[in-house]
N, C-alpha and C. Protein backbone atom coordinates (compact mmCIF):
# COMPACT_ATOMS: atom_id res chain seq x y z
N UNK A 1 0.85 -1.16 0.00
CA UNK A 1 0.00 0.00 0.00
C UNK A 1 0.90 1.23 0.00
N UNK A 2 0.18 2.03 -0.43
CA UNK A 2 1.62 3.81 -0.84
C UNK A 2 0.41 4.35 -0.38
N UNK A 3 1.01 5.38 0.94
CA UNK A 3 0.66 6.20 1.62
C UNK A 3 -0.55 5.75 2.60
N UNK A 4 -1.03 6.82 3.21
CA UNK A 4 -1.95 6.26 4.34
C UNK A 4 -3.32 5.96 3.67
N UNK A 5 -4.18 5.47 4.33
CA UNK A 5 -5.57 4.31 3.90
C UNK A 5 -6.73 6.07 4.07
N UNK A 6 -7.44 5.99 3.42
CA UNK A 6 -8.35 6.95 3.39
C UNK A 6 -9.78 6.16 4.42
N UNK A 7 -10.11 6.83 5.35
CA UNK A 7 -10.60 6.46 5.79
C UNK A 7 -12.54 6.99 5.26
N UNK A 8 -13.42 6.72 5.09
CA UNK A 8 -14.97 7.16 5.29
C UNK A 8 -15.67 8.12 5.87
N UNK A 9 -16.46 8.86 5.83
CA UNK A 9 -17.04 9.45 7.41
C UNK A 9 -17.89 8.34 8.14
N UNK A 10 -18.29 7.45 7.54
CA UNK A 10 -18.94 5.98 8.46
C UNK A 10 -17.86 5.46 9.51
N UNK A 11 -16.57 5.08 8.76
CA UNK A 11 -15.53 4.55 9.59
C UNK A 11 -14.92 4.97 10.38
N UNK A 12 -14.74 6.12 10.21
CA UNK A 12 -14.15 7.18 11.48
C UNK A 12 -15.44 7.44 12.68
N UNK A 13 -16.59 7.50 12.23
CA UNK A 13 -17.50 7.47 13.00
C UNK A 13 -17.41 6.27 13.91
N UNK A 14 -17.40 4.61 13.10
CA UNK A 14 -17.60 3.38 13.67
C UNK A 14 -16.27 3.56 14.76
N UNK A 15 -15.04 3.84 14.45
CA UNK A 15 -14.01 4.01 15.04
C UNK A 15 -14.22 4.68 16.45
N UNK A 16 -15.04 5.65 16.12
CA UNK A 16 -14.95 6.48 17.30
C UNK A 16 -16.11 6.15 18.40
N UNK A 17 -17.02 5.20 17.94
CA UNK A 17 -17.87 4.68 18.90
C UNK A 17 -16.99 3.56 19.58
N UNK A 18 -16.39 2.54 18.78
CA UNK A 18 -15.75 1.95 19.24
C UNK A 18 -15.05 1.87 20.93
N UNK A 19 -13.99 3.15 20.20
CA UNK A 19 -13.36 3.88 21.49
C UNK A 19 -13.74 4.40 23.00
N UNK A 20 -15.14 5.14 22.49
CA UNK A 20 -15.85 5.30 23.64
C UNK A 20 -17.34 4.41 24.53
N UNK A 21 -16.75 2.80 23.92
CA UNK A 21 -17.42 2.14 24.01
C UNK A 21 -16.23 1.31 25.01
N UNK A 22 -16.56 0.95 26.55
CA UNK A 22 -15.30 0.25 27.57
C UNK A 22 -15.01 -1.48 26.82
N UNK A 23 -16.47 -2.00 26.28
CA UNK A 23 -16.41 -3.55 26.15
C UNK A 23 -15.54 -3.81 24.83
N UNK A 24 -15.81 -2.75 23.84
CA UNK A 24 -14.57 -2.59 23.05
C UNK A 24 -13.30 -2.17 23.11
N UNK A 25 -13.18 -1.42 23.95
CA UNK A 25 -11.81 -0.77 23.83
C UNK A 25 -10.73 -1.68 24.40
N UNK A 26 -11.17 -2.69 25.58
CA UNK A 26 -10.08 -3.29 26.45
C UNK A 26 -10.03 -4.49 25.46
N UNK A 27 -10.50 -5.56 24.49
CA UNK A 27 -9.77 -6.01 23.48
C UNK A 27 -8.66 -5.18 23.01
N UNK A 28 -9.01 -4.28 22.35
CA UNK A 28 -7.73 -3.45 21.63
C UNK A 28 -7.17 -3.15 22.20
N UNK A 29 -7.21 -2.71 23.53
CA UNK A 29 -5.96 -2.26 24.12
C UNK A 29 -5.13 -3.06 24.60
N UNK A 30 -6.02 -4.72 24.92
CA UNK A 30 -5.24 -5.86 25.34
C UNK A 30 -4.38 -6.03 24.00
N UNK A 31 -4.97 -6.03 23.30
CA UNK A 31 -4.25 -6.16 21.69
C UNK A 31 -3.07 -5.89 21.40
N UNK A 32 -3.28 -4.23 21.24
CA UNK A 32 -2.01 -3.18 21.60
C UNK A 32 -1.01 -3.26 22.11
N UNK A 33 -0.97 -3.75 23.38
CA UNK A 33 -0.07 -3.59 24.51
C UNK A 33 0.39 -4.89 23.87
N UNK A 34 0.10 -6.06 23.71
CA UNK A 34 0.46 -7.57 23.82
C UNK A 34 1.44 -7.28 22.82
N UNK A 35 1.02 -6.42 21.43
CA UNK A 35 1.90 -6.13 19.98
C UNK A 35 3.35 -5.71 20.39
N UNK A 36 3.45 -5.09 21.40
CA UNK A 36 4.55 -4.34 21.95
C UNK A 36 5.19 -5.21 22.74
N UNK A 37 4.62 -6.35 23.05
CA UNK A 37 5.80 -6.83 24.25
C UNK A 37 6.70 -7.44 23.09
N UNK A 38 6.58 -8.02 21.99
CA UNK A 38 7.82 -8.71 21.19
C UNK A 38 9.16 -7.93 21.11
N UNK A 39 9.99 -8.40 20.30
CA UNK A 39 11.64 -8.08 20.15
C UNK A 39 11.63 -8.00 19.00
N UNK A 40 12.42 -6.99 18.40
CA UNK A 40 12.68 -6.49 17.06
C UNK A 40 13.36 -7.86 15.78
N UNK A 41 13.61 -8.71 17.03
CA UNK A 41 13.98 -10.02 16.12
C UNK A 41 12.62 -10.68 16.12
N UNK A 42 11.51 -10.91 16.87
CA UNK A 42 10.06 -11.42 16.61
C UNK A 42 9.55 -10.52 15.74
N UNK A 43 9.56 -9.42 15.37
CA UNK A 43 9.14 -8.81 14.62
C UNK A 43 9.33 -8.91 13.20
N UNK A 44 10.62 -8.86 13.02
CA UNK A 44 11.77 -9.71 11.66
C UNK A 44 11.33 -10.88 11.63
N UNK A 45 10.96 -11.78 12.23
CA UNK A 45 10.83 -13.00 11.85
C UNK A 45 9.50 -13.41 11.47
N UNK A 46 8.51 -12.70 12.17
CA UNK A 46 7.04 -12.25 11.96
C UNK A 46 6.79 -11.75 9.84
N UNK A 47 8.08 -10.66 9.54
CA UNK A 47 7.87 -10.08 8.44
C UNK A 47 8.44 -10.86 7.57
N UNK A 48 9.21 -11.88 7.70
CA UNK A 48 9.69 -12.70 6.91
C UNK A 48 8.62 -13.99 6.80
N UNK A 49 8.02 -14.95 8.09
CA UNK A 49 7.50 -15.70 7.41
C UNK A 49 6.31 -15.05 6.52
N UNK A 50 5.57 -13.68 6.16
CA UNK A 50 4.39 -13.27 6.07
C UNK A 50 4.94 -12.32 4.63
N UNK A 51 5.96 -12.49 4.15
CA UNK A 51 6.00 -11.65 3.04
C UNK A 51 5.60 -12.31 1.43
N UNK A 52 5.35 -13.77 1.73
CA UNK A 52 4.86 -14.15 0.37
C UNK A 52 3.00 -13.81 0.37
N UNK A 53 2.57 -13.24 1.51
CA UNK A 53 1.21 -12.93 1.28
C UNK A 53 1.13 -11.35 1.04
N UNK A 54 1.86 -10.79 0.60
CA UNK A 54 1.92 -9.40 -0.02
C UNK A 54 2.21 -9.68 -1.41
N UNK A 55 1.67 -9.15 -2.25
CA UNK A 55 1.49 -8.41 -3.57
C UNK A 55 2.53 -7.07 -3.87
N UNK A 56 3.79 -6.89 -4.21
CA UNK A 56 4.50 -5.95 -4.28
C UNK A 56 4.55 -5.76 -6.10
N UNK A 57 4.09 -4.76 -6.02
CA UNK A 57 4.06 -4.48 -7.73
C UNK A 57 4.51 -2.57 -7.24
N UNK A 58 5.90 -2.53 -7.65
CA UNK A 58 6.58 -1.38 -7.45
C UNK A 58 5.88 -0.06 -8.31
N UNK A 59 5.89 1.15 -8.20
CA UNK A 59 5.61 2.02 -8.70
C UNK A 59 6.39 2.91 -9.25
N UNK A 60 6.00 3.21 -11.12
CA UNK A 60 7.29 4.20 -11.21
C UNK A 60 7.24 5.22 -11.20
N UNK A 61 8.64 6.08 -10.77
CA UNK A 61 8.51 7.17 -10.17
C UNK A 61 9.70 7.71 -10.77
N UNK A 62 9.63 9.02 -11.80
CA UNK A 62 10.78 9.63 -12.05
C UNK A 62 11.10 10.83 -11.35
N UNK A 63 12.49 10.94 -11.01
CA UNK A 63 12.67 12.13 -10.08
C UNK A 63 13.75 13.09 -10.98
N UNK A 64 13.58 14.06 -10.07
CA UNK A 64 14.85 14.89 -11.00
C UNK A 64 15.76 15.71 -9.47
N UNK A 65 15.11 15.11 -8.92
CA UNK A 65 16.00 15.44 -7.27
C UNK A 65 17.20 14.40 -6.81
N UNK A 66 17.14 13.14 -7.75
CA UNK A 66 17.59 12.15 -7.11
C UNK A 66 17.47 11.78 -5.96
N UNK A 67 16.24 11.62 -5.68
CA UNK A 67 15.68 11.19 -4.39
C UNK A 67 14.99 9.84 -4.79
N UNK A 68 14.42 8.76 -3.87
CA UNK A 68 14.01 7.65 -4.30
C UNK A 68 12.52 8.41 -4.00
């Protein structure tokens, strides 16, 4: 994916009930927190077994800054 996800005015709405909803929020936050306890090597190893389920079809891009 290139650049951030556009979100709806439904989804930002659903989002925000979500949040101020307690029976939802403590999943995600159990969620959250749990994402963070790994090690930058579980993480690497996480992105490696999971990269044949991405679709990478590069985009071209000409510059004249020589910037990527």
């Amino acid at each position: 994916m290139n650049g951030p996800a556009l979100l709806s005015d439904e989804e930002k709405r659903e989002m925000l009930q979500d949040a101020q909803d307690v029976k939802r929020r403590s999943p995600f936050l159990a969620a959250r927190l749990k994402s963070q306890e790994g090690t930058i090597d579980e993480y690497i190893d996480f992105l490696s077994q999971n990269i044949g389920w991405i679709e990478f079809i590069p985009s071209r891009r000409v510059t004249t800054d020589f910037k990527l």
